[in-house]
N, C-alpha and C. Protein backbone atom coordinates (compact mmCIF):
# COMPACT_ATOMS: atom_id res chain seq x y z
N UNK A 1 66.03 83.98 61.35
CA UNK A 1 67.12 84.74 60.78
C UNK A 1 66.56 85.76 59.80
N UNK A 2 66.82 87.20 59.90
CA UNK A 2 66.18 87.96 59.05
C UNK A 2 67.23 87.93 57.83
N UNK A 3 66.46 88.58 56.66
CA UNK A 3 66.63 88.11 55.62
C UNK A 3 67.65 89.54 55.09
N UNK A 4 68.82 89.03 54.36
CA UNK A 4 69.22 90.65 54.22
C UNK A 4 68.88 91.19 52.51
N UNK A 5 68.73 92.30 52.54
CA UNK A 5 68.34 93.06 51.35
C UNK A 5 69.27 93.23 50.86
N UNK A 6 69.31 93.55 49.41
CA UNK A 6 70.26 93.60 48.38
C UNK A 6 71.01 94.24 48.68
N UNK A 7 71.81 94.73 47.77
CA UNK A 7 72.99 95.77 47.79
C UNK A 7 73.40 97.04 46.94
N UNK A 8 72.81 95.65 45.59
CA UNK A 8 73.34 96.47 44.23
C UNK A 8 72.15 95.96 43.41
N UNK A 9 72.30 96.72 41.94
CA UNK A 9 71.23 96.35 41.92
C UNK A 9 71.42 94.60 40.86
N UNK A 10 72.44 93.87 40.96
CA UNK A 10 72.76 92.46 40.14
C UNK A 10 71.83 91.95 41.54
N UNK A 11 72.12 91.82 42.77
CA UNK A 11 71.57 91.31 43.64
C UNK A 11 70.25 91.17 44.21
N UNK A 12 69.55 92.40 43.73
CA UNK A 12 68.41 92.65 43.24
C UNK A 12 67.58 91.99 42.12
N UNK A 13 68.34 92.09 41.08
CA UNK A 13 67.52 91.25 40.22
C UNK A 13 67.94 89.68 40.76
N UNK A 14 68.76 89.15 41.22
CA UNK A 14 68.61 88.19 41.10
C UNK A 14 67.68 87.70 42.77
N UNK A 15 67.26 88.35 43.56
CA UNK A 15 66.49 88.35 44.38
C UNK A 15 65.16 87.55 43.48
N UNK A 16 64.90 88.68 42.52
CA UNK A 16 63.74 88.09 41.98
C UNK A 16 62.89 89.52 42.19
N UNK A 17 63.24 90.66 42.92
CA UNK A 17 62.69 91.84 42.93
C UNK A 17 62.03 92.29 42.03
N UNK A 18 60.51 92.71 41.83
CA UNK A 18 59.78 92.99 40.84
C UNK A 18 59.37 94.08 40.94
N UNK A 19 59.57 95.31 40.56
CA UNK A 19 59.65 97.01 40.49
C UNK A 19 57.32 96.85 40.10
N UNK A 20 56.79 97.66 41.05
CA UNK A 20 55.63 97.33 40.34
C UNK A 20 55.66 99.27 40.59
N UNK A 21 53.68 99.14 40.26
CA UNK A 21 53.27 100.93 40.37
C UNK A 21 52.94 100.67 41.49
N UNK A 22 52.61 102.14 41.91
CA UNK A 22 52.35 102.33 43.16
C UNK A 22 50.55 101.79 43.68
N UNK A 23 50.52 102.03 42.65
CA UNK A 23 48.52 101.17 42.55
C UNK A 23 48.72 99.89 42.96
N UNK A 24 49.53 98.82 41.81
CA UNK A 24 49.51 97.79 42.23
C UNK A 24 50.17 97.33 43.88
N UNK A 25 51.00 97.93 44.17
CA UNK A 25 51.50 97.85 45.12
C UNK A 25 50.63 98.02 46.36
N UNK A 26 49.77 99.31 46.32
CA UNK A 26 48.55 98.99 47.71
C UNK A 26 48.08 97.75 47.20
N UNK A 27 47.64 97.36 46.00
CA UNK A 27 46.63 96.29 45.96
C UNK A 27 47.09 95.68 46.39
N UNK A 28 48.17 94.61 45.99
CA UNK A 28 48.83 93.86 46.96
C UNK A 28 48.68 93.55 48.50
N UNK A 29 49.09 95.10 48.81
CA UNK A 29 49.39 94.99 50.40
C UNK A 29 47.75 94.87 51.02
N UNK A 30 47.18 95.36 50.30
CA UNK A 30 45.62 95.64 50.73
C UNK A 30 45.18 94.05 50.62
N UNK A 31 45.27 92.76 49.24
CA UNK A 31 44.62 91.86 49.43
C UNK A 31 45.52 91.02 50.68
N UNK A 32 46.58 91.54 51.16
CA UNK A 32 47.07 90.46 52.17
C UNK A 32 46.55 90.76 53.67
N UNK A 33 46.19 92.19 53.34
CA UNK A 33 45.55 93.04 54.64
C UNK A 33 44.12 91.93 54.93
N UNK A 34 43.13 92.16 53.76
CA UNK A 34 42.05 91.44 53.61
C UNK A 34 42.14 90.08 54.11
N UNK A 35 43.10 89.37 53.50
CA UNK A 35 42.96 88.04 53.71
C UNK A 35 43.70 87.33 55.52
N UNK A 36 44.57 88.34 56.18
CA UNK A 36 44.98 88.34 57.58
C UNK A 36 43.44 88.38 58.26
N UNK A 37 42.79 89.44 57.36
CA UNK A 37 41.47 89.82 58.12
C UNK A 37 41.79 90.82 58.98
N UNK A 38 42.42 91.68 58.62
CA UNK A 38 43.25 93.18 59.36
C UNK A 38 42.49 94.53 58.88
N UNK A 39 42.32 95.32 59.72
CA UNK A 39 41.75 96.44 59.51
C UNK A 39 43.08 97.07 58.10
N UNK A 40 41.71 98.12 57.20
CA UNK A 40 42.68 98.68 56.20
C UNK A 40 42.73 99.87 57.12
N UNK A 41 42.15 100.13 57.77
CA UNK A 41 41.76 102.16 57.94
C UNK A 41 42.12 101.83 59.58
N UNK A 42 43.02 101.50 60.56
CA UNK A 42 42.44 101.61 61.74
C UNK A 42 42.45 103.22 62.60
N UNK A 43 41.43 103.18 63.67
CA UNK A 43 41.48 104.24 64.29
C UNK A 43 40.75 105.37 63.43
N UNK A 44 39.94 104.99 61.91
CA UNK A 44 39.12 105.59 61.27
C UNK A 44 37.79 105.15 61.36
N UNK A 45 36.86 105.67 62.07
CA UNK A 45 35.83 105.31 62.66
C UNK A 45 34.32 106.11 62.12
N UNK A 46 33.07 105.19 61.81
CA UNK A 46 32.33 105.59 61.51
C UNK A 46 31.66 105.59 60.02
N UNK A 47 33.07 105.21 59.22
CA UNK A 47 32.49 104.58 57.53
C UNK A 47 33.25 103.36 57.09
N UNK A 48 32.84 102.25 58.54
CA UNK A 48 33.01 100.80 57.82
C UNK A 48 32.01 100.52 56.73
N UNK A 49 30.61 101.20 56.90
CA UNK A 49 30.01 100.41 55.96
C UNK A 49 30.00 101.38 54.94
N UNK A 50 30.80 102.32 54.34
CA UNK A 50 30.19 103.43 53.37
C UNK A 50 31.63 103.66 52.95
N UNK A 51 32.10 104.40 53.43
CA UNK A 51 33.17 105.22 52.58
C UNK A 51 34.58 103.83 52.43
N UNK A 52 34.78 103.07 53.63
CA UNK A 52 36.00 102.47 53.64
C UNK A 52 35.52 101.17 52.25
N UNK A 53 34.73 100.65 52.45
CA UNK A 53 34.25 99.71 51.26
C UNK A 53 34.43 100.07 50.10
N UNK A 54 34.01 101.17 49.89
CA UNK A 54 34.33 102.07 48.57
C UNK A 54 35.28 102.21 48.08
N UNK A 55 36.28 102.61 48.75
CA UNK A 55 38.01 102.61 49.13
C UNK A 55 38.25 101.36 48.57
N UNK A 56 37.83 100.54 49.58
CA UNK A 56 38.87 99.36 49.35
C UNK A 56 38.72 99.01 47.59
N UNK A 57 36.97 98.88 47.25
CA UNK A 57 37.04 98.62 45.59
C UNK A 57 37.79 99.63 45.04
N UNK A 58 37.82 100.67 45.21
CA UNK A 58 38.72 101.49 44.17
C UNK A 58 40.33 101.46 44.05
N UNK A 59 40.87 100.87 45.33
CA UNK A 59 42.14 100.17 45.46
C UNK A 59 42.48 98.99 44.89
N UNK A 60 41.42 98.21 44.96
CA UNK A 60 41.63 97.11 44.39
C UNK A 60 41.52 96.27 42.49
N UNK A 61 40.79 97.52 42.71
CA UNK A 61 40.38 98.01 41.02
C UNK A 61 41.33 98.80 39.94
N UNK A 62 42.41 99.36 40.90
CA UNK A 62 43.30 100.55 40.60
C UNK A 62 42.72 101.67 40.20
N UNK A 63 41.63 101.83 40.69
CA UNK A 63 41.23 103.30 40.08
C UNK A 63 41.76 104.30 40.97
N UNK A 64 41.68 105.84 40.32
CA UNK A 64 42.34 107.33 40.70
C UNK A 64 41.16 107.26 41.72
N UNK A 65 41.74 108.04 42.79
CA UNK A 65 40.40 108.37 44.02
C UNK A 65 40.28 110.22 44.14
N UNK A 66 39.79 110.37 44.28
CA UNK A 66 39.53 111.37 44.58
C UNK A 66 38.37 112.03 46.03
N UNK A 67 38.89 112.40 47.39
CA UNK A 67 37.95 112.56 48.27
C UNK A 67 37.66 113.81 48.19
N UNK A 68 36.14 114.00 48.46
CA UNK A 68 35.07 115.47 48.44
C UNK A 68 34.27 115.70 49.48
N UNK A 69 34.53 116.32 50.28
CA UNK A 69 33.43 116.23 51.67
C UNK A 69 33.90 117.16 52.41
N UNK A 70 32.85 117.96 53.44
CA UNK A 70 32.59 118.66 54.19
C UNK A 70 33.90 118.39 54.97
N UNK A 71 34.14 120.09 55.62
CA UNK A 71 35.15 119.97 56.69
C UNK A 71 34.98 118.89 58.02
N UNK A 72 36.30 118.23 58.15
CA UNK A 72 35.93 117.23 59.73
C UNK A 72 35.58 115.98 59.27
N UNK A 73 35.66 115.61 57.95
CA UNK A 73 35.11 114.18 58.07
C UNK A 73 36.11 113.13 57.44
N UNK A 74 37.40 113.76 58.00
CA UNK A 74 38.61 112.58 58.14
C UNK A 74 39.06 112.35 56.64
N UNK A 75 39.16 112.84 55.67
CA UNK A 75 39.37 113.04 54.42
C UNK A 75 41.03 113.31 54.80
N UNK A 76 41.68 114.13 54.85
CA UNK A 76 43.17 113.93 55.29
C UNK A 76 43.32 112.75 56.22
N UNK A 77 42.85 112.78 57.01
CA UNK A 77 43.25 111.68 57.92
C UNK A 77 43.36 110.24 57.29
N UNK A 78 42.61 109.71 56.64
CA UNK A 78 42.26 108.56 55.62
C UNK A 78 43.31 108.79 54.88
N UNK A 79 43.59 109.48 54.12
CA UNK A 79 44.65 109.78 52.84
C UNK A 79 46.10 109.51 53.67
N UNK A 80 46.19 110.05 55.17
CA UNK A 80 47.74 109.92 55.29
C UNK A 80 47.59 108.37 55.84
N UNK A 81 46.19 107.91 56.10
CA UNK A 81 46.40 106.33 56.28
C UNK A 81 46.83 105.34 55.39
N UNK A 82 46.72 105.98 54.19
CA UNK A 82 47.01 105.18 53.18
C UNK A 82 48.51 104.72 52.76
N UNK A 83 48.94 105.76 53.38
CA UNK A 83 50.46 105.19 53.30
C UNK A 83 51.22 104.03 53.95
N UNK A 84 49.90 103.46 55.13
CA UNK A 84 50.33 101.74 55.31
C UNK A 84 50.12 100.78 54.50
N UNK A 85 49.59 101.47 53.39
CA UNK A 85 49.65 99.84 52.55
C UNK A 85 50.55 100.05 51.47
N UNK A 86 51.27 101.34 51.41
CA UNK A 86 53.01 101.15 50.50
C UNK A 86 54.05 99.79 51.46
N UNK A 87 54.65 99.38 50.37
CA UNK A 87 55.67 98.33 50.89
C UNK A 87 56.65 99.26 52.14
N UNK A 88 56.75 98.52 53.18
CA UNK A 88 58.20 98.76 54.40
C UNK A 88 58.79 99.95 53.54
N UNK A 89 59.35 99.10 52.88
CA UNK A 89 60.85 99.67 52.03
C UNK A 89 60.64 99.62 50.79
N UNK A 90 61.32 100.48 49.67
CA UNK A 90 61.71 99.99 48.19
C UNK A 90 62.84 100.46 47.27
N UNK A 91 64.03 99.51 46.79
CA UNK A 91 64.88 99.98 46.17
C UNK A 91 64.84 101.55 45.62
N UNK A 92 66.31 102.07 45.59
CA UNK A 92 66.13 103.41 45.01
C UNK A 92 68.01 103.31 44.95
N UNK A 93 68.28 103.74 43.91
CA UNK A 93 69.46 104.08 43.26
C UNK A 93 70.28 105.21 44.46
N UNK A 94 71.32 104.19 45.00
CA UNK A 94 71.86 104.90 45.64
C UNK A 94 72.90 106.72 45.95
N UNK A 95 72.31 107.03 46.52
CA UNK A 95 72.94 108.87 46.13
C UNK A 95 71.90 109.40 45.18
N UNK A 96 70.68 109.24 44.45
CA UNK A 96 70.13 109.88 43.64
C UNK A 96 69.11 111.26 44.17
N UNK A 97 69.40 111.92 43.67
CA UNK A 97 68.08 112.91 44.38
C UNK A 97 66.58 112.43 44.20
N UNK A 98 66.26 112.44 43.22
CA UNK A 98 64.90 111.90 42.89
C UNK A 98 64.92 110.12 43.06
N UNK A 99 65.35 109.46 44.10
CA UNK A 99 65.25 108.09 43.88
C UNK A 99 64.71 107.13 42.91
N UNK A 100 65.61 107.29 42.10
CA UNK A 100 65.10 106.65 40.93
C UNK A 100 64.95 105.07 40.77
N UNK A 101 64.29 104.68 40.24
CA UNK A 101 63.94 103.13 40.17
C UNK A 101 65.32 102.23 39.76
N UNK A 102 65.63 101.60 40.28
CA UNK A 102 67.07 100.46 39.99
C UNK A 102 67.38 99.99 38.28
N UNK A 103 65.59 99.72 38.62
CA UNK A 103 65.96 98.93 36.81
C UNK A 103 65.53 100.12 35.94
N UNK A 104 65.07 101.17 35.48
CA UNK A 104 64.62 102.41 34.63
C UNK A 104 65.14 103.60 35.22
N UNK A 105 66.36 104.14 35.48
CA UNK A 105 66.66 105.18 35.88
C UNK A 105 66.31 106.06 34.87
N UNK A 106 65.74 107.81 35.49
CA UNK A 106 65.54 108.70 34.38
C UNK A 106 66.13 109.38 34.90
N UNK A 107 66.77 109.98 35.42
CA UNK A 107 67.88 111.19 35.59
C UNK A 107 69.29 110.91 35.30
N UNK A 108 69.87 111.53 34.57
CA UNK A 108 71.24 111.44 33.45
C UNK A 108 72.50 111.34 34.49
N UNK A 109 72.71 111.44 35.65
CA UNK A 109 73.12 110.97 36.93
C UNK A 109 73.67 109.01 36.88
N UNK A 110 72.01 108.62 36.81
CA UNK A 110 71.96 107.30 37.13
C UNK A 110 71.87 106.44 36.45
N UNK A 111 71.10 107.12 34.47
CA UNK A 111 71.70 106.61 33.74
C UNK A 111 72.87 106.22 33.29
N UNK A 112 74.01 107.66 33.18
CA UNK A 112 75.09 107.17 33.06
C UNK A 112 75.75 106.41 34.07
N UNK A 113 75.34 106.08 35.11
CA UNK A 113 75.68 105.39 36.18
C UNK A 113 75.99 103.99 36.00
N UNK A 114 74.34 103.21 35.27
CA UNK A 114 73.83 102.00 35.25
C UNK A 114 75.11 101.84 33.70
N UNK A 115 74.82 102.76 32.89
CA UNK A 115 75.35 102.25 31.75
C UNK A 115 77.17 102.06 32.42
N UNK A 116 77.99 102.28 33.00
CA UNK A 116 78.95 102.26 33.61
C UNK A 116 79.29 101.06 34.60
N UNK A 117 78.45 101.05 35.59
CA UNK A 117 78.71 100.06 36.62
C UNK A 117 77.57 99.07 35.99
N UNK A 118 76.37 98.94 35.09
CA UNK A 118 75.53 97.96 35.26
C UNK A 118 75.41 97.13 36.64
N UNK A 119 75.14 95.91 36.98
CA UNK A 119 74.79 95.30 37.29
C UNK A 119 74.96 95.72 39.21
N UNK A 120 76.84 96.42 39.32
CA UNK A 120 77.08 97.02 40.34
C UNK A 120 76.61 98.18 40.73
N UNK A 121 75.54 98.94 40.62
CA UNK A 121 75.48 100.01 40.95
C UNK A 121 74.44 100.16 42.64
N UNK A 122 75.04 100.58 43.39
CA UNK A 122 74.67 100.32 44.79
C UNK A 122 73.39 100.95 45.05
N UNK A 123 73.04 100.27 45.42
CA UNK A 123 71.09 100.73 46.12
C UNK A 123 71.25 100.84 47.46
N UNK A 124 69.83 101.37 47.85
CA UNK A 124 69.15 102.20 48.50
C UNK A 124 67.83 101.51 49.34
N UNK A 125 67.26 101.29 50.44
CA UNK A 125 66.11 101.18 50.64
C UNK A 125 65.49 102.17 51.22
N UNK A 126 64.77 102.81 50.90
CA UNK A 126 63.63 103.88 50.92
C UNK A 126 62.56 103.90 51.94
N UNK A 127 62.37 104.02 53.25
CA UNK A 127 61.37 103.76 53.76
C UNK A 127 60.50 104.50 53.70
N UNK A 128 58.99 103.97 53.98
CA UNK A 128 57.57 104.55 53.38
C UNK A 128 57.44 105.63 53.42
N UNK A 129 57.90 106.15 55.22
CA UNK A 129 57.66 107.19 55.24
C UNK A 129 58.41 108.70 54.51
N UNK A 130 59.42 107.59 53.93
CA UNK A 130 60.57 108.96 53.05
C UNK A 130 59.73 108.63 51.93
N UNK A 131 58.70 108.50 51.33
CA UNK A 131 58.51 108.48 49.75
C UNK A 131 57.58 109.65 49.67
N UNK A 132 57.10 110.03 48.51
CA UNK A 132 56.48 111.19 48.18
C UNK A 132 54.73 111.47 49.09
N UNK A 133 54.50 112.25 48.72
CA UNK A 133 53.22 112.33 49.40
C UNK A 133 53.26 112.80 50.83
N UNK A 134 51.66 112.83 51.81
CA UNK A 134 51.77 113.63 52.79
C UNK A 134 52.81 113.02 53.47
N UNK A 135 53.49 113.78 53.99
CA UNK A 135 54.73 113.42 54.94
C UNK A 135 56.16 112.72 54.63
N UNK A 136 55.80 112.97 53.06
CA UNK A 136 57.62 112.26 52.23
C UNK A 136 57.99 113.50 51.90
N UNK A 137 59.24 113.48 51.16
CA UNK A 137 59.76 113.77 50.47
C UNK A 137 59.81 113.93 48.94
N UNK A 138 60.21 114.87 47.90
CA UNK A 138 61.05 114.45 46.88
C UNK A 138 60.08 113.75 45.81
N UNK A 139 60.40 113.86 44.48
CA UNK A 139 59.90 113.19 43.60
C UNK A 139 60.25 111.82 43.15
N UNK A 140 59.30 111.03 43.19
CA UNK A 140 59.56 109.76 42.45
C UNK A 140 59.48 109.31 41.43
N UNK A 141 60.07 108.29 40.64
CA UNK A 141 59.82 107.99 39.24
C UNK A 141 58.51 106.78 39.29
N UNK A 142 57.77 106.91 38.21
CA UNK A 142 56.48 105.50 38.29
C UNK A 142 57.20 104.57 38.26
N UNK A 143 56.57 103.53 39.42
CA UNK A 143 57.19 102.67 39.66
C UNK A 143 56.40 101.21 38.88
């Protein structure tokens, strides 16, 4: 039986839903990647032993990455891979332009929203590929 996702955001918190950053969040997905024993990079070929290792510590470390290298050597390609290790889905304040986070809204929209409906205020799930970066949309708030 699949499991159904919230609604609002009372249902949300009481899920137990935990708003993290977007760092921690690959880490996450990355140590469950690791521990399945699942490729992080697939169909990226040629720096298992060099560049993807590297990756993975700096993911797992939360550090800023930054790639530098000659044309052709999969530097975009890697970067839009990275967007499999954001979660499926993630709450976002329903109707907001900038999908703002459930529990910290910053746009005066969703503040006065939360301060109004609290606990009722209807959410959103966001899929990966709608979030910011190559091939999203729209600005996000730190999550």
């Amino acid at each position: 039986m699949a499991q159904t996702k919230a609604k609002t955001v009372g249902e949300l918190r009481a899920s137990g839903y935990h708003v993290v950053s977007v760092k921690e969040e690959m880490r996450q997905n990355l140590i469950r990647k690791i521990q399945k024993r699942e490729e992080m990079l697939p169909g990226i070929i040629g720096y298992e032993e060099s560049v993807i290792p590297q990756l993975e510590n700096a993911i797992l470390s939360g550090q800023d990455i930054i790639f530098l290298g000659e044309r052709g050597q999969a530097k975009s390609r890697i970067i839009r891979s990275l967007v499999n290790l954001l979660d499926e889905t993630v709450p976002v304040i329903a109707g907001c332009e900038i999908n703002d986070n459930p529990y910290r809204p910053i746009c005066r929209r969703c503040r006065d929203l939360v301060a109004e409906q609290a606990d009722e205020v209807e959410i959103d799930w966001l899929p990966r590929r709608g979030r910011p970066g190559p091939g999203g949309r729209g600005a996000l708030p730190e999550r």
